[in-house]
N, C-alpha and C. Protein backbone atom coordinates (compact mmCIF):
# COMPACT_ATOMS: atom_id res chain seq x y z
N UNK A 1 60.65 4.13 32.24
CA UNK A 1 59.54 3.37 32.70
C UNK A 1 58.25 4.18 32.65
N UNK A 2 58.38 5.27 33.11
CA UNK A 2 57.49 5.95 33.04
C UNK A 2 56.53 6.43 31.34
N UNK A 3 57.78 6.46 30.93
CA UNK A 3 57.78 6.72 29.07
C UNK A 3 56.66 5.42 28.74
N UNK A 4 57.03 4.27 28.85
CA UNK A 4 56.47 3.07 28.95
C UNK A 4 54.93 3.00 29.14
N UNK A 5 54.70 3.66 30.51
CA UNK A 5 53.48 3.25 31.12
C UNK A 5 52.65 4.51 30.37
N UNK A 6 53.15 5.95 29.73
CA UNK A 6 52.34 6.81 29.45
C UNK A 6 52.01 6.18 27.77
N UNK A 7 53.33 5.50 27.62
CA UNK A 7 52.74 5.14 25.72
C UNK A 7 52.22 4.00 25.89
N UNK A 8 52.06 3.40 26.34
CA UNK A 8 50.96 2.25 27.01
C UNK A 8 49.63 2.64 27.04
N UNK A 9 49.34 3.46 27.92
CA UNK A 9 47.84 4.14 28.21
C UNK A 9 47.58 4.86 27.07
N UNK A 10 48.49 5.89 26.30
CA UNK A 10 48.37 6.51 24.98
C UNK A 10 47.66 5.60 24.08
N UNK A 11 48.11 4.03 24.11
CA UNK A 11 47.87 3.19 22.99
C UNK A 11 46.77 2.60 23.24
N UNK A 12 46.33 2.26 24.64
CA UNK A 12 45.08 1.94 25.05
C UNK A 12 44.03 2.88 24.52
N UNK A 13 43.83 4.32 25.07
CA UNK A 13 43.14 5.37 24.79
C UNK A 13 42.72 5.46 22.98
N UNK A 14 44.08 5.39 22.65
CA UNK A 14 44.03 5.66 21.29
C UNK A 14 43.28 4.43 20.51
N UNK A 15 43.28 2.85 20.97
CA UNK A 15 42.44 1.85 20.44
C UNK A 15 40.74 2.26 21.24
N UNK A 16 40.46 3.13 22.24
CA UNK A 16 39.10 2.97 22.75
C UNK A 16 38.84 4.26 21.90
N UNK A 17 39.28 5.44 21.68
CA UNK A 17 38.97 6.28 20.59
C UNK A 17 38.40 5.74 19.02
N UNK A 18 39.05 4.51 18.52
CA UNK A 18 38.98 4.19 17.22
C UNK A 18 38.01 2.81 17.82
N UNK A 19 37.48 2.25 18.77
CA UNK A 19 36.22 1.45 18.94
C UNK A 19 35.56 2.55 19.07
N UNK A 20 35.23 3.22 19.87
CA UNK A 20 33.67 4.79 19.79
C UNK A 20 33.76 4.97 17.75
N UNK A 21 34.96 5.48 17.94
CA UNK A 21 34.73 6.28 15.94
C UNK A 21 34.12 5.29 15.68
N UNK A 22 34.25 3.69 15.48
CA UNK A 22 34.00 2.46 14.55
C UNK A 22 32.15 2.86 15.13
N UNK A 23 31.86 2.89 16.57
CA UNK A 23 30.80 2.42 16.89
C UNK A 23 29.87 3.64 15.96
N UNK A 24 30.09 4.80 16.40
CA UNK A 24 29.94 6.23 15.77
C UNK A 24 29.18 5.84 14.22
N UNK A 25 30.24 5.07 13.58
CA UNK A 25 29.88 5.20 12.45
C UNK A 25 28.91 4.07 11.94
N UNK A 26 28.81 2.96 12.84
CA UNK A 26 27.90 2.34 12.53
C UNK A 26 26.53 2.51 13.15
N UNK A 27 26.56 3.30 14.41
CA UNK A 27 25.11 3.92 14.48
C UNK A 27 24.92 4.89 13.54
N UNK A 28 25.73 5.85 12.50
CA UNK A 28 25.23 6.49 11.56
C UNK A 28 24.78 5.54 10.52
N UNK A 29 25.28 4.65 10.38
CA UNK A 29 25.23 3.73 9.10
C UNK A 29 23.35 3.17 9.32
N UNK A 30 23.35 2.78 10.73
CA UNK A 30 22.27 2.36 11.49
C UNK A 30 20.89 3.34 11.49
N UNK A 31 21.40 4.42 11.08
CA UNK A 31 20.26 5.46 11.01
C UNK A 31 19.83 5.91 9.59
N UNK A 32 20.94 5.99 8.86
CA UNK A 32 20.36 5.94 7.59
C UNK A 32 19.37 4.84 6.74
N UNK A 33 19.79 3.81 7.89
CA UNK A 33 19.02 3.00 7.07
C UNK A 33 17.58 3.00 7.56
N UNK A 34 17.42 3.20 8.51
CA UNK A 34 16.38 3.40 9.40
C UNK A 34 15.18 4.91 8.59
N UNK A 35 16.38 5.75 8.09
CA UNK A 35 15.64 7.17 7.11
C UNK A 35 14.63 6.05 6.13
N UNK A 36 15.66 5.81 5.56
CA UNK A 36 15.87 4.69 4.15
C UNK A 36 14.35 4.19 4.23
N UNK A 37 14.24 3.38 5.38
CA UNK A 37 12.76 2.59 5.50
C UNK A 37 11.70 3.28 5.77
N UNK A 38 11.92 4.41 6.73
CA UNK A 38 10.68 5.16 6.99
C UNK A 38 10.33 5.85 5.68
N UNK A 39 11.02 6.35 4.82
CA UNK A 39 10.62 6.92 3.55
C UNK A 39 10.37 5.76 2.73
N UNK A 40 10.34 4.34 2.68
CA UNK A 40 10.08 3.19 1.80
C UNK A 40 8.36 3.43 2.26
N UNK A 41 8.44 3.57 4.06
CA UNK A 41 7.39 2.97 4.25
C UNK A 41 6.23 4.43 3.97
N UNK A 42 6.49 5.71 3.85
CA UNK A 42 6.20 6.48 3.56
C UNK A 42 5.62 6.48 2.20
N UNK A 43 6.32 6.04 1.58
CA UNK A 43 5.79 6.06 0.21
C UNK A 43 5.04 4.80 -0.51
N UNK A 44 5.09 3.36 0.36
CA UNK A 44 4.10 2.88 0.22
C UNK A 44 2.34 2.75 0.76
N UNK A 45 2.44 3.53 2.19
CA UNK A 45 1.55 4.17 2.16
C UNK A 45 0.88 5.12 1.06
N UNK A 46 1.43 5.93 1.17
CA UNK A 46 0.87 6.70 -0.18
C UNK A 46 0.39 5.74 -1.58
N UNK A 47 1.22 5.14 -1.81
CA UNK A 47 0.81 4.07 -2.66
C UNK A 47 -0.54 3.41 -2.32
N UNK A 48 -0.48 2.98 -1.12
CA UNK A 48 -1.65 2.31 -1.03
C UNK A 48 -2.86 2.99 -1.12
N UNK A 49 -2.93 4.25 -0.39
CA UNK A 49 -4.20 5.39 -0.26
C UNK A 49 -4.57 5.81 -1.88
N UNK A 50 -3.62 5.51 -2.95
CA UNK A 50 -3.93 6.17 -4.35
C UNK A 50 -4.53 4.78 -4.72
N UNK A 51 -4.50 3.80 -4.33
CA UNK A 51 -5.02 2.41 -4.34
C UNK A 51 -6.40 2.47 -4.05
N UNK A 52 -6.74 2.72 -2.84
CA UNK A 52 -7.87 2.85 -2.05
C UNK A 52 -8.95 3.53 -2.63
N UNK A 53 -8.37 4.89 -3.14
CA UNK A 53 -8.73 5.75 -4.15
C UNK A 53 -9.69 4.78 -5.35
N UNK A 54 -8.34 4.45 -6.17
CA UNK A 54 -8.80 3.81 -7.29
C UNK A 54 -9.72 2.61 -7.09
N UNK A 55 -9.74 1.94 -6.21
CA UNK A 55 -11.00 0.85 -5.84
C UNK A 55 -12.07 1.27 -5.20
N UNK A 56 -12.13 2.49 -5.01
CA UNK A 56 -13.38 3.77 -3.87
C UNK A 56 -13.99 3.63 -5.73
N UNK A 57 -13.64 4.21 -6.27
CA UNK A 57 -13.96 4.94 -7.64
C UNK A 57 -14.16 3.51 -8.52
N UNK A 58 -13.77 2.24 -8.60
CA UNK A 58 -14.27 0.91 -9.24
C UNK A 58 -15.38 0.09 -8.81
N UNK A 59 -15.60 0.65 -7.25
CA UNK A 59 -16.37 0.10 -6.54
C UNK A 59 -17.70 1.13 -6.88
N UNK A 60 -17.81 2.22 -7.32
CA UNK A 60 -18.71 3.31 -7.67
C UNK A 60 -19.29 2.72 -8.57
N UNK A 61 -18.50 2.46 -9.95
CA UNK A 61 -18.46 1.95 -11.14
C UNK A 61 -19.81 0.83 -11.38
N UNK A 62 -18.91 0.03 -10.28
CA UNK A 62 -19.50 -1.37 -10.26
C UNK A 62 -20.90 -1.47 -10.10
N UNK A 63 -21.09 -0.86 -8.76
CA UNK A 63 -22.31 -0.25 -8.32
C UNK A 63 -23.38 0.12 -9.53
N UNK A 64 -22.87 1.50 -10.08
CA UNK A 64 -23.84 1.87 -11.19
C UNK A 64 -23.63 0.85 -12.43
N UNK A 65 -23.10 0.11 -12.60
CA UNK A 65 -23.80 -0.91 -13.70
C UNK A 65 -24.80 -1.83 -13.26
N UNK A 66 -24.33 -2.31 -11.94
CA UNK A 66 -25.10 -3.29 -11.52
C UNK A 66 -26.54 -3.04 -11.50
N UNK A 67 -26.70 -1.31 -11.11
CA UNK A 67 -28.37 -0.82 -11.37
C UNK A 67 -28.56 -0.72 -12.61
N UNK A 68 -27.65 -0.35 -13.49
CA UNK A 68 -28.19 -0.41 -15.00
C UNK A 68 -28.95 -2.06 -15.18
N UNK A 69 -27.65 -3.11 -15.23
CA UNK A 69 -27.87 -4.40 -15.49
C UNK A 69 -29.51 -4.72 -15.22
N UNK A 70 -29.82 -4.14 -13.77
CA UNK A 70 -30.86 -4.96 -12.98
C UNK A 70 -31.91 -4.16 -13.75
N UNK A 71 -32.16 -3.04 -13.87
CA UNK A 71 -32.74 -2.62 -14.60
C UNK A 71 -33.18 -2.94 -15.74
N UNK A 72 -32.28 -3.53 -16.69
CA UNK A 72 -32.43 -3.95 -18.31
C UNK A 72 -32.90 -5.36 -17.99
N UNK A 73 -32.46 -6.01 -17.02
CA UNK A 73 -33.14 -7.39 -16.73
C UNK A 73 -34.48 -6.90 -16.47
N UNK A 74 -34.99 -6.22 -15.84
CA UNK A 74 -36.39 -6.07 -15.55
C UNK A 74 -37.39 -5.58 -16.68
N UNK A 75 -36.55 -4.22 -17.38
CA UNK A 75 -37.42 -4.21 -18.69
C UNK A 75 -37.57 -5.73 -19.82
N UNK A 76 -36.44 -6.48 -19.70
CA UNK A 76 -36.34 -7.78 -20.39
C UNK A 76 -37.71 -8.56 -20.17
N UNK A 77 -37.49 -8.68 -18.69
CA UNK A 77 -38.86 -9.49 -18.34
C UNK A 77 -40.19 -9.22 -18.55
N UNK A 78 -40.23 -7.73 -18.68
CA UNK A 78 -41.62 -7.25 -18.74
C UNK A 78 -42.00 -7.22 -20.47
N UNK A 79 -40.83 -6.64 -21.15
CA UNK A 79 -41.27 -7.46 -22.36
C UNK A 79 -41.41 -8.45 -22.93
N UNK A 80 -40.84 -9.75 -22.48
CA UNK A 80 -41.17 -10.98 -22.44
C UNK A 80 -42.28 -11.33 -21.91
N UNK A 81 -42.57 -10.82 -20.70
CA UNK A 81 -44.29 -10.77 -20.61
C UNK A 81 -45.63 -10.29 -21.48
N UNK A 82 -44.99 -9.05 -21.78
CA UNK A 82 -46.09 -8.36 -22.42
C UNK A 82 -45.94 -9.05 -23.92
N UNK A 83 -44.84 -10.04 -24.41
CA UNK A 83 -45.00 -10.52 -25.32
C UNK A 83 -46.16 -12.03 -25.61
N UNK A 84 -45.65 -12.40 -24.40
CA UNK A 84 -46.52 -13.57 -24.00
C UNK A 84 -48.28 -13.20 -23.73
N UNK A 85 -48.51 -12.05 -23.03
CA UNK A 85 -49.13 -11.56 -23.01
C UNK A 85 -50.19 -11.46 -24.41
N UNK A 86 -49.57 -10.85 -25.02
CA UNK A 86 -50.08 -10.33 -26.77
C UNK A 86 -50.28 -11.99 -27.74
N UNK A 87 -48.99 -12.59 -27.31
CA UNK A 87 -49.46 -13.79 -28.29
C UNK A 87 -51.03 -14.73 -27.32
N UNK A 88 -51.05 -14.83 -26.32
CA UNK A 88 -52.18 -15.50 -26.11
C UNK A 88 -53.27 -14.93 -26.22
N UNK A 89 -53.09 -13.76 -26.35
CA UNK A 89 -54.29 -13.06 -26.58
C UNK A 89 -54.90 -13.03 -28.09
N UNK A 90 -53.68 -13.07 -28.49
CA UNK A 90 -54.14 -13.65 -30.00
C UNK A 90 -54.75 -14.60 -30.43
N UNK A 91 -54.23 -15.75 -29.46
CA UNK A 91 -54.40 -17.51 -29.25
C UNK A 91 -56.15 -17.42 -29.00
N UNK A 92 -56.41 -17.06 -27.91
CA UNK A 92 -57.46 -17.21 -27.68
C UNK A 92 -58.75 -16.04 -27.92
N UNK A 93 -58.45 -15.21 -28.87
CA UNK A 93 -59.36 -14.08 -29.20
C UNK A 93 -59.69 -14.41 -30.73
């Protein structure tokens, strides 16, 4: 009887040993994945900042044409003036 009640508790013990191992291994399982994402999210950061980068530096770009553009529009106009200019002066001289 006694034999009984110790391989009894043996078998109990021995199933709450192999629920902890099971649990064990799925909080490891649980953490890797957890690595897994912080380095996803690690490296899309980075991604994004080489992003940021590259639109810092398009946005520069943009900028200095837009003063070119405005610029060449303005010489445009002034020679279109000074053309208008010259022909009426012709007109009426």
């Amino acid at each position: 009887m006694a034999t009984d009640t110790t391989s009894s508790r043996l078998d109990r013990i021995e199933e709450k040993i192999d629920k902890l191992s099971d649990a064990m291994i799925l909080m490891a399982r649980a953490e890797e994945k957890l690595i897994a994402l912080e380095s996803k999210h690690a490296a899309q950061y980075e991604r994004m900042n080489r992003f940021s980068e590259k639109l810092d530096a398009i946005e520069k770009v943009v900028n200095d044409n837009a003063h070119t553009v405005n610029t060449i529009n303005k010489l445009f106009w002034i020679a279109i003036a000074a053309a208008s200019a010259a022909i009426a002066a012709n007109i009426w001289m």
